[in-house]
C-alpha atoms as a PDB file:
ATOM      1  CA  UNK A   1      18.637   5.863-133.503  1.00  0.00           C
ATOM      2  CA  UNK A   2      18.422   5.575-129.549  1.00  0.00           C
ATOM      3  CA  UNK A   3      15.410   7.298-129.573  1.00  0.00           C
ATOM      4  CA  UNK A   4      13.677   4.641-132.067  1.00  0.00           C
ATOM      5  CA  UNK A   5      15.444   1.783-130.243  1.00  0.00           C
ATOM      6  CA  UNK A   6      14.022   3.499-126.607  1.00  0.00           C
ATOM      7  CA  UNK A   7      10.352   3.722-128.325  1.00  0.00           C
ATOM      8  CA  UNK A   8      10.551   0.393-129.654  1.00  0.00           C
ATOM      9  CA  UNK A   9      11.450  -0.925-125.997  1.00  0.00           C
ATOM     10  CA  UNK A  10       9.150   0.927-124.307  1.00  0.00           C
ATOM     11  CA  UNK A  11       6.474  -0.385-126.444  1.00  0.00           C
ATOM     12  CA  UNK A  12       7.356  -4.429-125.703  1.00  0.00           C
ATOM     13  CA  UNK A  13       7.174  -3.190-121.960  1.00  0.00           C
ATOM     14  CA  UNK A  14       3.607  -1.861-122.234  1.00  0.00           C
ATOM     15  CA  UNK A  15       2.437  -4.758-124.304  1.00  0.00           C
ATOM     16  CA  UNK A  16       3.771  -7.188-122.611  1.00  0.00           C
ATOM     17  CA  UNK A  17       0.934  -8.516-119.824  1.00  0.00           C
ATOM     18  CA  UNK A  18       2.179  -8.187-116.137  1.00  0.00           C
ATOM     19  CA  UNK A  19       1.065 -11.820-114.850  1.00  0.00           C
ATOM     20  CA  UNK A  20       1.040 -15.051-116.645  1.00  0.00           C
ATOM     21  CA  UNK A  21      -2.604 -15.688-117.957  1.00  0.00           C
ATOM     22  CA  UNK A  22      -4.225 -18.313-115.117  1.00  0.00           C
ATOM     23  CA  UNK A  23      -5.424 -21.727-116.384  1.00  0.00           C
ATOM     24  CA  UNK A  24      -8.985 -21.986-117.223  1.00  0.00           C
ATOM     25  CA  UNK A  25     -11.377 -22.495-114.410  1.00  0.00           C
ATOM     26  CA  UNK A  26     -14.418 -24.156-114.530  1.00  0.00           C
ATOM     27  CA  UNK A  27     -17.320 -22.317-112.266  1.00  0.00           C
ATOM     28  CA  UNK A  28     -20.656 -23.496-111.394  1.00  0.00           C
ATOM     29  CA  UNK A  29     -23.413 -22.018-112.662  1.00  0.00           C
ATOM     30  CA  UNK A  30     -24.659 -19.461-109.540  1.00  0.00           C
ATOM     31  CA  UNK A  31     -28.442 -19.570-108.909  1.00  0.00           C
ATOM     32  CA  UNK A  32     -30.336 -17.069-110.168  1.00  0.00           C
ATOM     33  CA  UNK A  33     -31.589 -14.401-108.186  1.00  0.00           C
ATOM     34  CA  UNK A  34     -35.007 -14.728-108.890  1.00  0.00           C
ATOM     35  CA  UNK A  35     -35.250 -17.741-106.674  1.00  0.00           C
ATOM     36  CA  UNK A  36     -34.376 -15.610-103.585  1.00  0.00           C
ATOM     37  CA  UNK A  37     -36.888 -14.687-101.353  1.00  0.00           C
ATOM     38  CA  UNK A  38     -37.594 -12.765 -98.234  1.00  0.00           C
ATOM     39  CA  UNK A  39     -38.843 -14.923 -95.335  1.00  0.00           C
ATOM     40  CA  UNK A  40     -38.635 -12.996 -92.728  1.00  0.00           C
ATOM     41  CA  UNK A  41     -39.838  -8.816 -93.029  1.00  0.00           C
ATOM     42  CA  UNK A  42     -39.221  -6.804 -90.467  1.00  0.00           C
ATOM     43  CA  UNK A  43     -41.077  -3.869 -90.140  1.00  0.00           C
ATOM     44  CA  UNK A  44     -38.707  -0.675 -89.202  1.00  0.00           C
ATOM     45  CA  UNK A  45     -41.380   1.154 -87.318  1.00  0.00           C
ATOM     46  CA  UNK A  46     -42.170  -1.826 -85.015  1.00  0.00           C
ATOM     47  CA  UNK A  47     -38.424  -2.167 -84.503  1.00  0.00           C
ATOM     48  CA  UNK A  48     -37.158   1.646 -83.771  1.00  0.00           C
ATOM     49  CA  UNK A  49     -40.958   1.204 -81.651  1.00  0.00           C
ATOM     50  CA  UNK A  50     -39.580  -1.736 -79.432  1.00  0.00           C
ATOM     51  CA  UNK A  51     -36.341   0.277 -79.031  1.00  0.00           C
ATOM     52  CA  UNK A  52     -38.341   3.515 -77.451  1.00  0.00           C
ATOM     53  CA  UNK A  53     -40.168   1.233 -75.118  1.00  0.00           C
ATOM     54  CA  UNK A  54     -37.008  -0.810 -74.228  1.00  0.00           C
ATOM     55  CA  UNK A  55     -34.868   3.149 -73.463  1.00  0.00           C
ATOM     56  CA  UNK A  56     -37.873   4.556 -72.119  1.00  0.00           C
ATOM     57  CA  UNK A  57     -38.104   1.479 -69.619  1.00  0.00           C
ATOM     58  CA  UNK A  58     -34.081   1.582 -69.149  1.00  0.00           C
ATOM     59  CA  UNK A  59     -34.928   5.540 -68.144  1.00  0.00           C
ATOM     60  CA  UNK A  60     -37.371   4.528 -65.535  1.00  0.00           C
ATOM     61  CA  UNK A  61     -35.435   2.038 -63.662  1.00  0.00           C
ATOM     62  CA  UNK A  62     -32.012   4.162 -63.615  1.00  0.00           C
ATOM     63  CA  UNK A  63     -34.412   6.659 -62.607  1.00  0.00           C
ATOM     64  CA  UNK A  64     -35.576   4.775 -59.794  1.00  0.00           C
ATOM     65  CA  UNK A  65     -32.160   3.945 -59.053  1.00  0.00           C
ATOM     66  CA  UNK A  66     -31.232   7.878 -58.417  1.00  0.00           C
ATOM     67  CA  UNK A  67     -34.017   8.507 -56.230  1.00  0.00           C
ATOM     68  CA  UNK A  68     -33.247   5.376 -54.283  1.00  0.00           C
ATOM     69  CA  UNK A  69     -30.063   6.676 -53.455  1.00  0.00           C
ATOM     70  CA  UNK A  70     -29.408  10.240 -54.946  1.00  0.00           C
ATOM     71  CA  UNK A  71     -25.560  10.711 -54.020  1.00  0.00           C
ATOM     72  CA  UNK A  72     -23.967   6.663 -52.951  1.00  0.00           C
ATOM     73  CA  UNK A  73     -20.639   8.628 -53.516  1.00  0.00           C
ATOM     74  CA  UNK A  74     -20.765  11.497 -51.568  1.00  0.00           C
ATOM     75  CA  UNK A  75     -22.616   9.335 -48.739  1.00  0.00           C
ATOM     76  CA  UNK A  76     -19.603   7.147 -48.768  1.00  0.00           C
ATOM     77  CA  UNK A  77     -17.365   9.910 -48.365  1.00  0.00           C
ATOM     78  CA  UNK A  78     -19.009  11.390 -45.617  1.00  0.00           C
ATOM     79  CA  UNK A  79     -19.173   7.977 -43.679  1.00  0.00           C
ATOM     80  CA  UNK A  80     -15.396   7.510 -44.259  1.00  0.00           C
ATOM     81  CA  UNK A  81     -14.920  11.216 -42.664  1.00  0.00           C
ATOM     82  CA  UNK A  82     -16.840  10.129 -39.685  1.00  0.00           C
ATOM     83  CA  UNK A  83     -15.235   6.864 -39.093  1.00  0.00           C
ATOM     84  CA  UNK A  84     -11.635   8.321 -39.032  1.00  0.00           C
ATOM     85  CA  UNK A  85     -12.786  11.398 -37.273  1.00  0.00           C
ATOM     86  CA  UNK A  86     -14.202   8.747 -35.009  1.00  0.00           C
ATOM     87  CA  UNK A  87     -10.775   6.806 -34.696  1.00  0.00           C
ATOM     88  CA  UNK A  88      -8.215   9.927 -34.839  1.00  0.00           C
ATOM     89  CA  UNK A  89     -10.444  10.514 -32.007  1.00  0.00           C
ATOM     90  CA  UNK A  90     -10.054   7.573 -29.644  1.00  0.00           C
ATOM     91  CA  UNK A  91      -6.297   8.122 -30.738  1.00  0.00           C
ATOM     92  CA  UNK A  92      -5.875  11.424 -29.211  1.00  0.00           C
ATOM     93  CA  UNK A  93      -7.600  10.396 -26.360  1.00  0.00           C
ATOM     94  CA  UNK A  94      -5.179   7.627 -25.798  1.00  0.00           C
ATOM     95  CA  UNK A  95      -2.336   9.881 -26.329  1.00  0.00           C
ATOM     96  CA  UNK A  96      -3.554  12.219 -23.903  1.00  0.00           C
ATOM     97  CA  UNK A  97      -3.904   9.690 -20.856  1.00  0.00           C
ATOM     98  CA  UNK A  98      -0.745   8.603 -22.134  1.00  0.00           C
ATOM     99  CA  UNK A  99       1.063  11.989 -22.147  1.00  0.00           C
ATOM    100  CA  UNK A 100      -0.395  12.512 -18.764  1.00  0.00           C
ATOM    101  CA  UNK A 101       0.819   9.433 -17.045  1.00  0.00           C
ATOM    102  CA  UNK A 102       4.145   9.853 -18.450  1.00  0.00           C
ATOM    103  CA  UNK A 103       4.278  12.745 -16.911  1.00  0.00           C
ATOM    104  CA  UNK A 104       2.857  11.455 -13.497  1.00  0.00           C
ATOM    105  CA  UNK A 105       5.435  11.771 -10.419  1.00  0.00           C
ATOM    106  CA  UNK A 106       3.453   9.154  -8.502  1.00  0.00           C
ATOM    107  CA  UNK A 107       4.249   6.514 -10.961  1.00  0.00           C
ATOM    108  CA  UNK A 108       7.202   4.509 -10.764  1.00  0.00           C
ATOM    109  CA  UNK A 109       7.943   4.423 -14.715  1.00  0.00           C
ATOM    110  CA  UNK A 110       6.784   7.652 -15.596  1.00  0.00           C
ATOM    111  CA  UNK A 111       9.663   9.996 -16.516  1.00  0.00           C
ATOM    112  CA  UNK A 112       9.058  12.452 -13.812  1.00  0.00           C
ATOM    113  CA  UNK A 113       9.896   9.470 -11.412  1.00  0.00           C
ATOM    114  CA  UNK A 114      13.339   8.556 -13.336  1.00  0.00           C
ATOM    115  CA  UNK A 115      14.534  12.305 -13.780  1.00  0.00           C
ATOM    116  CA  UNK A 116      13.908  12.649 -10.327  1.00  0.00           C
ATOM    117  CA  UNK A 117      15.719   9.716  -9.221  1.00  0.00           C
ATOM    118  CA  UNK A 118      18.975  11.771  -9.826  1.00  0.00           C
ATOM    119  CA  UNK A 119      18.694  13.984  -6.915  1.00  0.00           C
ATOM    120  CA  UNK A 120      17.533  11.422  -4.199  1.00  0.00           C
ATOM    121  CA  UNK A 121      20.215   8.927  -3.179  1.00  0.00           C
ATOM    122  CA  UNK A 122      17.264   6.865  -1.625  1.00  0.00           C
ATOM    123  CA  UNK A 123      14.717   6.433  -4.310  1.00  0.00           C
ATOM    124  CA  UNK A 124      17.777   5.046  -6.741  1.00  0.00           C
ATOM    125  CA  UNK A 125      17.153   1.913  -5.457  1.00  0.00           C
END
């Protein structure tokens, strides 16, 4: 008896329709296709042809472009080298006159001149 009271309920399940049934709709009549027409062809092989000419032209200028300047990136990088070469340069050269003054016994504000200050009673002054 389950069994025939499972079937039975199984059965109202699948019958019964899983949304509500819409209102009827009234839709226009759609034109029929037979009234459209193509205004405007356009030829494949003239298109794909203006694309060739357009990349081939695109080729030629970026082309141009690489002779013009075959390597902008490595020329930069070699200019930046030789500007701080350049600067470290002067730098080292101011160190060194620097260095060498500091170290100058004739000058009054060198170090030379205040370690020696020490041993004459005189030149404290």
């Amino acid at each position: 008896m389950n069994a025939g009271v499972a079937l039975v309920g199984a059965g109202v399940i699948a019958l019964t329709p899983v949304a509500a049934p819409s209102a009827a709709v009234h839709v226009p009549a759609l034109p029929s296709a037979a009234t459209i027409e193509l205004t405007a062809f356009t030829n494949p092989l003239e298109t794909w042809a203006s694309v060739a000419t357009a990349s081939f032209a695109n080729l030629n200028n970026l082309g141009q472009v690489v002779t013009d300047n075959p390597f902008p990136i490595l020329r930069q990088v070699i200019a930046n080298q030789v500007a701080n070469a350049t600067k470290l340069a002067g730098i080292a050269q101011t160190v060194g006159t620097n260095f060498v003054s500091l170290l100058d016994p004739r000058d009054p504000f060198s170090s030379a001149s205040y370690l020696g200050k020490g041993d004459d009673p005189d030149r404290s002054r």
